[in-house]
Protein backbone atom coordinates (compact mmCIF):
# COMPACT_ATOMS: atom_id res chain seq x y z
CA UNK A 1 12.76 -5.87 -17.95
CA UNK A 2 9.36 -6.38 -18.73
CA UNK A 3 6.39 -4.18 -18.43
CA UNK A 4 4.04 -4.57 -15.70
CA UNK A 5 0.55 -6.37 -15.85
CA UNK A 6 -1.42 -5.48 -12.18
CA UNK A 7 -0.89 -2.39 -10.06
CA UNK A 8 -1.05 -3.85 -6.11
CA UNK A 9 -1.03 -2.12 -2.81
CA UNK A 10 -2.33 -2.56 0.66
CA UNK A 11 -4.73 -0.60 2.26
CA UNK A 12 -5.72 -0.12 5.88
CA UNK A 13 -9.56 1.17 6.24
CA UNK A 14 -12.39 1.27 8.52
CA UNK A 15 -14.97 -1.63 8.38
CA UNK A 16 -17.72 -0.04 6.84
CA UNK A 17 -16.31 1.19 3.68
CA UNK A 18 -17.28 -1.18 1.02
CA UNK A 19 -16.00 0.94 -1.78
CA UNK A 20 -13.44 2.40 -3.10
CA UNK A 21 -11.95 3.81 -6.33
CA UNK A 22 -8.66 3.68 -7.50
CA UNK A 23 -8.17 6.61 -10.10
CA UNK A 24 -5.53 6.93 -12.58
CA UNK A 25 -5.22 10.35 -14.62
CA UNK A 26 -3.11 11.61 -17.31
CA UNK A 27 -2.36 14.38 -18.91
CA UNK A 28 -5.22 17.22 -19.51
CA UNK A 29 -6.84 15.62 -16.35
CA UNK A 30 -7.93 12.63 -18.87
CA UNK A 31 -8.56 9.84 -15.95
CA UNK A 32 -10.12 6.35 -15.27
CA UNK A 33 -11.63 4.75 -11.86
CA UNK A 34 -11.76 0.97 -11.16
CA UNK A 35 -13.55 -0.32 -8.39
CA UNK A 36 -10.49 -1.81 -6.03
CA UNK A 37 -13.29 -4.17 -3.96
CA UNK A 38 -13.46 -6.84 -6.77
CA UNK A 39 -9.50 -7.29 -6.25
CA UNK A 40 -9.14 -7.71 -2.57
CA UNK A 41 -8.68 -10.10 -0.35
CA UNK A 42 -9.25 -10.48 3.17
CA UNK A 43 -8.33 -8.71 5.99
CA UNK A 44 -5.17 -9.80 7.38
CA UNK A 45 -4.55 -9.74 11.72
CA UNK A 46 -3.55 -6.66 11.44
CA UNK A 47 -6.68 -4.88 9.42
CA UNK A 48 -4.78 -4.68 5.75
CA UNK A 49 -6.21 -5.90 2.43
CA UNK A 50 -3.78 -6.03 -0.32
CA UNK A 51 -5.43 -5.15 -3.64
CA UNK A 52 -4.32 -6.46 -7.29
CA UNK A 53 -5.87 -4.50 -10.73
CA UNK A 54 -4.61 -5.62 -13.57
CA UNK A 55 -3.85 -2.46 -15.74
CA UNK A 56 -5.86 -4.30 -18.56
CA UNK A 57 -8.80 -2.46 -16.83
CA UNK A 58 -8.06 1.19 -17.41
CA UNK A 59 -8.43 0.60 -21.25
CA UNK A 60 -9.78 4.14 -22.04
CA UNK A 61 -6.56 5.95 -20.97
CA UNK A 62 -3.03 5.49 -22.10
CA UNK A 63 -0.93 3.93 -19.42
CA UNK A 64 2.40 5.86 -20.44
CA UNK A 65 1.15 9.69 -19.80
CA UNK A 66 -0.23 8.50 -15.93
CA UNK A 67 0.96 10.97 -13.82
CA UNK A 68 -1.22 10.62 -10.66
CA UNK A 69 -2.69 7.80 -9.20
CA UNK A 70 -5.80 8.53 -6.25
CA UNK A 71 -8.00 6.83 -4.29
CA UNK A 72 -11.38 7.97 -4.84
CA UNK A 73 -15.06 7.83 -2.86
CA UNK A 74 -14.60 5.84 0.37
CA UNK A 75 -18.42 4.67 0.91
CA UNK A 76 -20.46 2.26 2.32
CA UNK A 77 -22.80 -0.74 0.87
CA UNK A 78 -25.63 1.96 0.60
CA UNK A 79 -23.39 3.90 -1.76
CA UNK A 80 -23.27 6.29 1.14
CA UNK A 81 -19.58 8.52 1.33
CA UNK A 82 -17.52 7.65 4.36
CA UNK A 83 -15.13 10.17 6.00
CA UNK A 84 -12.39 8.09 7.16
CA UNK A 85 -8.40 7.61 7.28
CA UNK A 86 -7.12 5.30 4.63
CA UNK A 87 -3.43 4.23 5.20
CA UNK A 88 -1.33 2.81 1.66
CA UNK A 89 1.59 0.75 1.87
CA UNK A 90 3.74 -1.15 -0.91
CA UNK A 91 2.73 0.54 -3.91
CA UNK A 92 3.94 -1.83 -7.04
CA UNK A 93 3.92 -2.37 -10.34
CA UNK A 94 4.15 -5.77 -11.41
């Protein structure tokens, strides 16, 4: 077994949110955000992006004492918060 490089999921959200955060916290609520936009693709037929981070990016926290993992900030180009639903499926680790 070997450890895991990205974190993926897909994620079903209205058009107009540009943004997003995806927030991993430890311990003592020590956390880091990376913006999930720059690891998207397109939308598939049925609205859903699928997102890949590598873990490489949260390099200020220790990966072994995550215990919660968010999305963060739904907003629009203007930087503008956007109320919306956001659906999650197939959480991974790979």
């Amino acid at each position: 077994v070997r450890a895991a490089d990205h974190v993926a999921m897909r994620i079903r959200m209205p058009g107009e949110v540009a943004r997003l955060e995806l927030k991993l916290e430890g311990p003592e609520t020590v956390t880091q955000s990376v913006e999930l936009f720059g690891h998207g693709s397109d939308r598939d037929d049925d609205g859903w992006r699928t997102f890949t981070v590598p873990l490489a990016e949260f390099d200020e926290i220790d990966l072994t004492q995550v215990t919660i993992l968010g999305l963060w900030n739904p907003s629009d180009r203007a930087g503008t918060f956007v109320s919306c639903e956001v659906v999650v499926d197939d959480i991974r680790f790979e």
